[in-house]
PDB file of N, CA and C in Angstrom:
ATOM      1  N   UNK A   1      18.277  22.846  -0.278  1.00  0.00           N
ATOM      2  CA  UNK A   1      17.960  21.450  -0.076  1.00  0.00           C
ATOM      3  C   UNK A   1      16.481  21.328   0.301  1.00  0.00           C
ATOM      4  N   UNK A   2      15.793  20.189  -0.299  1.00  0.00           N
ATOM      5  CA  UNK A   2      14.300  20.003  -0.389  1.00  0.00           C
ATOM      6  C   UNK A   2      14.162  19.226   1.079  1.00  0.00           C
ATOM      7  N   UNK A   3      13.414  19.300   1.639  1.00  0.00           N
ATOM      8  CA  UNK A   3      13.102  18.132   3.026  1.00  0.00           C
ATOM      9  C   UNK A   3      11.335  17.919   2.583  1.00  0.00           C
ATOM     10  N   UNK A   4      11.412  16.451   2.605  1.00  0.00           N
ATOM     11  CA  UNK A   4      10.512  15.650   2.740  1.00  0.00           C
ATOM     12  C   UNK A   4      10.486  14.296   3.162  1.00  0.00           C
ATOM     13  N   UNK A   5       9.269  13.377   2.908  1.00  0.00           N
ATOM     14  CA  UNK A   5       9.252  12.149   3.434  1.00  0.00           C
ATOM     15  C   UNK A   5      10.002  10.833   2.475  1.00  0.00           C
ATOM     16  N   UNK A   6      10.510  10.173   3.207  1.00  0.00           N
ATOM     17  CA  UNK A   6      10.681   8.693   2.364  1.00  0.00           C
ATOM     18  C   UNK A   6       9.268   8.174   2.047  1.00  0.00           C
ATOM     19  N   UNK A   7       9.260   7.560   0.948  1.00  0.00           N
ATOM     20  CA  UNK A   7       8.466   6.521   0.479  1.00  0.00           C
ATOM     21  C   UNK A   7       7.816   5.708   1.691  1.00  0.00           C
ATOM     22  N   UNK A   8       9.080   5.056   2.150  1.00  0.00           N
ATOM     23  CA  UNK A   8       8.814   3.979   2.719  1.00  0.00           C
ATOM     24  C   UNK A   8       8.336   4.228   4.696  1.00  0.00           C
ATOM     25  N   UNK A   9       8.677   5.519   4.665  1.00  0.00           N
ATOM     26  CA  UNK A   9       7.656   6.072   5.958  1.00  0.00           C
ATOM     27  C   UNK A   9       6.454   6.268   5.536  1.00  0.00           C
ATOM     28  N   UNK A  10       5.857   6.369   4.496  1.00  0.00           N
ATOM     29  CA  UNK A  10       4.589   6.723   4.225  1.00  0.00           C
ATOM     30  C   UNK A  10       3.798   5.256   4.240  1.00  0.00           C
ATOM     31  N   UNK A  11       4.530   4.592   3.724  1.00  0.00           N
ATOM     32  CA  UNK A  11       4.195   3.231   3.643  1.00  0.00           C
ATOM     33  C   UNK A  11       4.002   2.332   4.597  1.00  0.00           C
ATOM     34  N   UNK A  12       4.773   2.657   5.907  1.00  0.00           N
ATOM     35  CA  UNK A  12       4.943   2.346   7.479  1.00  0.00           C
ATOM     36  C   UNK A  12       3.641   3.588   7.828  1.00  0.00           C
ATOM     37  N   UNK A  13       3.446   4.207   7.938  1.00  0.00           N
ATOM     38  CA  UNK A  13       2.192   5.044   8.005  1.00  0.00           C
ATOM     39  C   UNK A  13       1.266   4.401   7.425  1.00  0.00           C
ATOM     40  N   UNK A  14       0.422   4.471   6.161  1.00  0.00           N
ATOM     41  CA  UNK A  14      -0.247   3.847   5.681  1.00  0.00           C
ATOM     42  C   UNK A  14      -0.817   2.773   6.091  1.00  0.00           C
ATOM     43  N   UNK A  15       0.323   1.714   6.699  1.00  0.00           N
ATOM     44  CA  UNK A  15       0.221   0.343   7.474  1.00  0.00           C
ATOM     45  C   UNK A  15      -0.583   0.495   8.316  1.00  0.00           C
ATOM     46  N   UNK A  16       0.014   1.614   9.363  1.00  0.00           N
ATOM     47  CA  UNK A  16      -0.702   1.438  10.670  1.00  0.00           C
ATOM     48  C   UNK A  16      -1.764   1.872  10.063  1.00  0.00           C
ATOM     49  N   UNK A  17      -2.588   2.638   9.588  1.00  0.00           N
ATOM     50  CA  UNK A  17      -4.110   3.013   9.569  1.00  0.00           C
ATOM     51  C   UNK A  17      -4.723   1.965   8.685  1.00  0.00           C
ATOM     52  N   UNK A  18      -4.230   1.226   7.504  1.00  0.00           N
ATOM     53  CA  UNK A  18      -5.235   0.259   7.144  1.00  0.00           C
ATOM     54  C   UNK A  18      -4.990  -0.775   8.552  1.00  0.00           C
ATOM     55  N   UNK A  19      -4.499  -1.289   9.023  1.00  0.00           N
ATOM     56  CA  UNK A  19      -4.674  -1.918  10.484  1.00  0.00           C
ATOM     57  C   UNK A  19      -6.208  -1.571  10.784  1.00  0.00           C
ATOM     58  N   UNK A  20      -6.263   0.134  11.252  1.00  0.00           N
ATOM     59  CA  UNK A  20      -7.480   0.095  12.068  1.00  0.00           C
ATOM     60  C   UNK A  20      -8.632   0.138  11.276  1.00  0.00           C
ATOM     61  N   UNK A  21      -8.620  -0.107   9.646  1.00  0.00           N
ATOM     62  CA  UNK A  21      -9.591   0.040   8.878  1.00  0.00           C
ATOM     63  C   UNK A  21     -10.746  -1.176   9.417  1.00  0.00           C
ATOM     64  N   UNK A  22     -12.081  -0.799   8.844  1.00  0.00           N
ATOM     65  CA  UNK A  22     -12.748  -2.664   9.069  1.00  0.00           C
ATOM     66  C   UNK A  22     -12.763  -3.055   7.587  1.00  0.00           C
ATOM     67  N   UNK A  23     -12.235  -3.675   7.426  1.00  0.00           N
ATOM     68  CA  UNK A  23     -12.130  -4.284   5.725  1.00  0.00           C
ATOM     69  C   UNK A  23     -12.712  -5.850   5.799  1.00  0.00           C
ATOM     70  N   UNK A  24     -13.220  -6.091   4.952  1.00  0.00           N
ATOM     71  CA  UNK A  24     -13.195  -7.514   4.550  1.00  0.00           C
ATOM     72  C   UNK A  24     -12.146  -8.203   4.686  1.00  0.00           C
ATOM     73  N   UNK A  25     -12.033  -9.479   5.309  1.00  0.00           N
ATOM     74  CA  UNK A  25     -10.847 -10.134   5.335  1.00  0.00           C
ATOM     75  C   UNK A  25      -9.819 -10.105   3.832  1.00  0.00           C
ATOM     76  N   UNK A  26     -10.601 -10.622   2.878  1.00  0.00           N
ATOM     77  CA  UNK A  26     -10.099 -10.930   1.625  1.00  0.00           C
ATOM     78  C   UNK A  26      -9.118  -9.430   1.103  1.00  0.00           C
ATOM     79  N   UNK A  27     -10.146  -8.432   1.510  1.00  0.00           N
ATOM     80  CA  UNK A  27      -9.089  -7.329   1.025  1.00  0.00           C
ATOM     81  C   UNK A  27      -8.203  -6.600   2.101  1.00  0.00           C
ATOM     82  N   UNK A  28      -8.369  -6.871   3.250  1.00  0.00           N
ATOM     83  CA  UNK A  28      -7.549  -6.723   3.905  1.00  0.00           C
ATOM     84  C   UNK A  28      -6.228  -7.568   4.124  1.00  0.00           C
ATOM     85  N   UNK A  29      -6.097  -8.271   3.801  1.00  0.00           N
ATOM     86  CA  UNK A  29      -4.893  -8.998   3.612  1.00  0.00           C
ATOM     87  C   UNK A  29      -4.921  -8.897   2.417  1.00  0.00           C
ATOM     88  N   UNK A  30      -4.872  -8.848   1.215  1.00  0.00           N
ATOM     89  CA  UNK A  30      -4.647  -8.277  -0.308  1.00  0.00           C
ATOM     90  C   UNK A  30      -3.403  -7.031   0.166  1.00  0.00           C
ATOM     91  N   UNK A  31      -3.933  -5.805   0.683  1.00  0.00           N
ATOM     92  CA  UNK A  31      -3.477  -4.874   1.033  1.00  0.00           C
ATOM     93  C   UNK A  31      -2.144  -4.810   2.129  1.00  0.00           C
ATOM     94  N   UNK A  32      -2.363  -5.909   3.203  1.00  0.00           N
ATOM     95  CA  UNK A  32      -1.541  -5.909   3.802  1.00  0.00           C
ATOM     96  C   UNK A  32      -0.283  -7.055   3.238  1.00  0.00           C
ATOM     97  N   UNK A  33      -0.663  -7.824   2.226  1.00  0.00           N
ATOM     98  CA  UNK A  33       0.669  -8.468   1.450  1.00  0.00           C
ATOM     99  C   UNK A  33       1.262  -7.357   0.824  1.00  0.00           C
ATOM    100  N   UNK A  34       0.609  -6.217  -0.005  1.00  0.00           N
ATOM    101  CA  UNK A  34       0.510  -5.561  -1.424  1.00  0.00           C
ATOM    102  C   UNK A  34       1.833  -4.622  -0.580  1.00  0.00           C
ATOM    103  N   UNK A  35       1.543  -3.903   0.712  1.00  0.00           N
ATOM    104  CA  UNK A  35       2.333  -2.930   1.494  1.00  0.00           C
ATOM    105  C   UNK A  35       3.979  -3.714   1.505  1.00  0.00           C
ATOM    106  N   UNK A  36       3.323  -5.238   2.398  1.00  0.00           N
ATOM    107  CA  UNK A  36       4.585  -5.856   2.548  1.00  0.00           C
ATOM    108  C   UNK A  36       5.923  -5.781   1.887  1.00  0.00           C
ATOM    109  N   UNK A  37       5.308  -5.999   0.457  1.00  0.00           N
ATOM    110  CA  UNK A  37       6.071  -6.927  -0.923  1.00  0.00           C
ATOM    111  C   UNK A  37       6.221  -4.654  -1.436  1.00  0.00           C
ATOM    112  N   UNK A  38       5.641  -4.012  -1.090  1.00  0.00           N
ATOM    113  CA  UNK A  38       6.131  -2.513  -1.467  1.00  0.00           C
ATOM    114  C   UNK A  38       7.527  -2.645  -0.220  1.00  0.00           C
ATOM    115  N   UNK A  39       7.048  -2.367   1.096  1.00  0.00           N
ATOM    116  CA  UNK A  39       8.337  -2.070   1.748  1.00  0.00           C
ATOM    117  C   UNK A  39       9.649  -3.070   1.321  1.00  0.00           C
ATOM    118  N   UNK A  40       9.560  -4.484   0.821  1.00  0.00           N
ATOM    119  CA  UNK A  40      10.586  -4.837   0.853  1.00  0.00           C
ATOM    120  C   UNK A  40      11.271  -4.509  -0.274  1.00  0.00           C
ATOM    121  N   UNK A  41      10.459  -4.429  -1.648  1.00  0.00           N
ATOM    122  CA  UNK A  41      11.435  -3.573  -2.820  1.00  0.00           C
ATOM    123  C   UNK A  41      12.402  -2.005  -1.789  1.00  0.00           C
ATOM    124  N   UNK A  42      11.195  -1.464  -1.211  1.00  0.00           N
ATOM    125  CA  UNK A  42      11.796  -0.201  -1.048  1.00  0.00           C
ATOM    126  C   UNK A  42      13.003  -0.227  -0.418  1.00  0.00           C
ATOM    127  N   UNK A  43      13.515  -1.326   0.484  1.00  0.00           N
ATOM    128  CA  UNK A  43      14.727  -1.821   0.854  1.00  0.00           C
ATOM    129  C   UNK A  43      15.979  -1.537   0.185  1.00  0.00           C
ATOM    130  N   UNK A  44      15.627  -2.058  -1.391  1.00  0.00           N
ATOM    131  CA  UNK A  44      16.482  -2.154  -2.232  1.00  0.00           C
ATOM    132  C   UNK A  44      16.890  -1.102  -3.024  1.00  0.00           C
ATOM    133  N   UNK A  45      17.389  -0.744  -3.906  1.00  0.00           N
ATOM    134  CA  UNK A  45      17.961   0.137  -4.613  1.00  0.00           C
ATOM    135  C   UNK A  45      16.441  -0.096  -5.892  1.00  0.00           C
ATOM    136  N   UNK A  46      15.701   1.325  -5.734  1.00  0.00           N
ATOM    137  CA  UNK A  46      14.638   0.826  -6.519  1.00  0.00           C
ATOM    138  C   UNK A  46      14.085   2.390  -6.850  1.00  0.00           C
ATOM    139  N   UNK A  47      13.662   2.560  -7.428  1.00  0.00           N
ATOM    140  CA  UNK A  47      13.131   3.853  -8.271  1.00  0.00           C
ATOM    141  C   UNK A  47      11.596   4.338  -7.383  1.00  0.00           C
ATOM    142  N   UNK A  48      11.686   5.326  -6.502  1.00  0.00           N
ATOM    143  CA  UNK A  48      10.586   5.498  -5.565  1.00  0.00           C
ATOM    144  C   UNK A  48       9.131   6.015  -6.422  1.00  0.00           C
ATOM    145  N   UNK A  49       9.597   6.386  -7.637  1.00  0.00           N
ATOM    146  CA  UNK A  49       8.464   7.016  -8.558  1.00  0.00           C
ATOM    147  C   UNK A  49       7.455   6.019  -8.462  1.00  0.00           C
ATOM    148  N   UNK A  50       8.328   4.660  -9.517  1.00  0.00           N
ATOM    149  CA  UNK A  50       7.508   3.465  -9.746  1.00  0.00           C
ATOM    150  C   UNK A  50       7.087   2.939  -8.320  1.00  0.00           C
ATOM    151  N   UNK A  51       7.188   2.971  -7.180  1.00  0.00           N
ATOM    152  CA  UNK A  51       6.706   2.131  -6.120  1.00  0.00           C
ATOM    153  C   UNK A  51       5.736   2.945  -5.702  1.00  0.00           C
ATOM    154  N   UNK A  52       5.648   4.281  -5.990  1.00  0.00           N
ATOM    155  CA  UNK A  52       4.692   5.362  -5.681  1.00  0.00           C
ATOM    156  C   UNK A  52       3.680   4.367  -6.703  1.00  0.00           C
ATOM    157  N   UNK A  53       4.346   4.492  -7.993  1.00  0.00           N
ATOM    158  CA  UNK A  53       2.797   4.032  -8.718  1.00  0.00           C
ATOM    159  C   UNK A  53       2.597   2.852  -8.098  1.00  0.00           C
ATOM    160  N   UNK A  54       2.743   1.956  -7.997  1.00  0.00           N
ATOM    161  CA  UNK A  54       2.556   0.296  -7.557  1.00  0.00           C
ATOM    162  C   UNK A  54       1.143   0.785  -6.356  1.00  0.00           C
ATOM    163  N   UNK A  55       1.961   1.384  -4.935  1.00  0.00           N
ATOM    164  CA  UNK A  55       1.560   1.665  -4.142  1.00  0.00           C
ATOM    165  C   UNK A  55      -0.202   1.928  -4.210  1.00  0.00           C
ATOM    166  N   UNK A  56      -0.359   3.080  -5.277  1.00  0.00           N
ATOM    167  CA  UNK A  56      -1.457   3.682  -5.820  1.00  0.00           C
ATOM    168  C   UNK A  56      -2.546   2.307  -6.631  1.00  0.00           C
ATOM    169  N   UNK A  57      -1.632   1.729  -7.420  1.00  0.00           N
ATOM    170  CA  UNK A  57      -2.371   0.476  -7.759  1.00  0.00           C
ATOM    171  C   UNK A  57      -2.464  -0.276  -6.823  1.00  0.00           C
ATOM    172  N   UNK A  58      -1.901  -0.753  -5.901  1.00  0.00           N
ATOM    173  CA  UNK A  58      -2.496  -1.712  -5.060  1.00  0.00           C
ATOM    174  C   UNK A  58      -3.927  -1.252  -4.468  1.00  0.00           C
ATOM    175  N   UNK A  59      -3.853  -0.123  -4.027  1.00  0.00           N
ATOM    176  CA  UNK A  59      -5.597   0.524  -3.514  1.00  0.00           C
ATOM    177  C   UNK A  59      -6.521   0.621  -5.173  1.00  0.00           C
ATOM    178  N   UNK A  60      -5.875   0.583  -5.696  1.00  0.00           N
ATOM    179  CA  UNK A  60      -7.095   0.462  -7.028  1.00  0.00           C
ATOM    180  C   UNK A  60      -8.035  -0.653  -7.063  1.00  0.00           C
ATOM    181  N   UNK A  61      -6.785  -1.248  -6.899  1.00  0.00           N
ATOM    182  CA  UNK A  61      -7.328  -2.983  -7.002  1.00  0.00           C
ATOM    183  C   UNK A  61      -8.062  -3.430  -5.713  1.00  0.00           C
ATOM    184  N   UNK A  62      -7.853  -2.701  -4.506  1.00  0.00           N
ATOM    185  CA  UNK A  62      -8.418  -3.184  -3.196  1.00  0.00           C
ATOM    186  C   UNK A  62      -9.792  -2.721  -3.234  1.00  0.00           C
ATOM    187  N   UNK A  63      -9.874  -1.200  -3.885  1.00  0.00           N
ATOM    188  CA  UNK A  63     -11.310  -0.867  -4.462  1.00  0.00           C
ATOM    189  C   UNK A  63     -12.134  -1.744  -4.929  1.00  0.00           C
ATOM    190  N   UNK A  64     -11.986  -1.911  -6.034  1.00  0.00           N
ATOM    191  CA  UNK A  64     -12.050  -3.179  -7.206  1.00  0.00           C
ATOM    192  C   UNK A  64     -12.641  -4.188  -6.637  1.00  0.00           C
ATOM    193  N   UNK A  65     -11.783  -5.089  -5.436  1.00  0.00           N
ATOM    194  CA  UNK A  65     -12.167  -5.749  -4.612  1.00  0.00           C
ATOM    195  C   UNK A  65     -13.305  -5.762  -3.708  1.00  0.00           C
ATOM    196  N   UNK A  66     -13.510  -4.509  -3.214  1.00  0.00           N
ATOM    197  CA  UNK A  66     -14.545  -3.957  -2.092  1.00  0.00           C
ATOM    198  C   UNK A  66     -15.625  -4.043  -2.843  1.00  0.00           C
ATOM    199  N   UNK A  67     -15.664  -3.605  -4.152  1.00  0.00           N
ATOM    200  CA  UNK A  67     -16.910  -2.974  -4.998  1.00  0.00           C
ATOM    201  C   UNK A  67     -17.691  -4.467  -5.284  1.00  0.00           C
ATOM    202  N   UNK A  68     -16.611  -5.394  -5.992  1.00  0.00           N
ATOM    203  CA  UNK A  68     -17.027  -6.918  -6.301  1.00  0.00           C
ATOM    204  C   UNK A  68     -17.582  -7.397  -4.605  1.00  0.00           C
ATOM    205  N   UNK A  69     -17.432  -7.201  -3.746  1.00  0.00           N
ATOM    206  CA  UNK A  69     -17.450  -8.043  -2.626  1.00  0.00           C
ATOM    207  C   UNK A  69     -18.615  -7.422  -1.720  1.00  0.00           C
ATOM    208  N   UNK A  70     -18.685  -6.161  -2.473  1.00  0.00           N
ATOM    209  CA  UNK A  70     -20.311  -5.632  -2.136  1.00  0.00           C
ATOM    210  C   UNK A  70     -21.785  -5.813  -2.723  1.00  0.00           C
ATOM    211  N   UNK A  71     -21.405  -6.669  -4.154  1.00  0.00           N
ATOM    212  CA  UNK A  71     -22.360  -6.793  -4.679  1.00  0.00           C
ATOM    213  C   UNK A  71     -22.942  -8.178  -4.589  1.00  0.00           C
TER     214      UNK A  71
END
């Protein structure tokens, strides 16, 4: 038997440290909806692969965000 983490502890992890990030408002709440709307699928009966990817895209896009909001 394999032992590792849930998804959705990583995701409760994750939380707390963008918390102490200093982000721009705009992408800091981007990120902290993006987590939200992840933990509550993960609730459900849902395929952890795809929320892995989601997860990964939501920081793409928060990039994305930072980069536009620096220039």
């Amino acid at each position: 038997m394999q032992k590792g983490l849930a998804l959705i502890d990583i995701v409760r992890a994750v939380h707390s440290e963008v918390i102490l990030m200093d982000l721009p408002g705009e992408v800091f709440a981007f990120i902290l909806e993006e987590l939200a709307t992840l933990e509550h699928r993960l609730t459900g009966a849902v395929n952890e692969k795809v929320q892995l990817g989601a997860m990964v895209s939501s920081f793409w896009m928060a990039r994305e965000k930072l980069e536009t909001a620096s220039k």
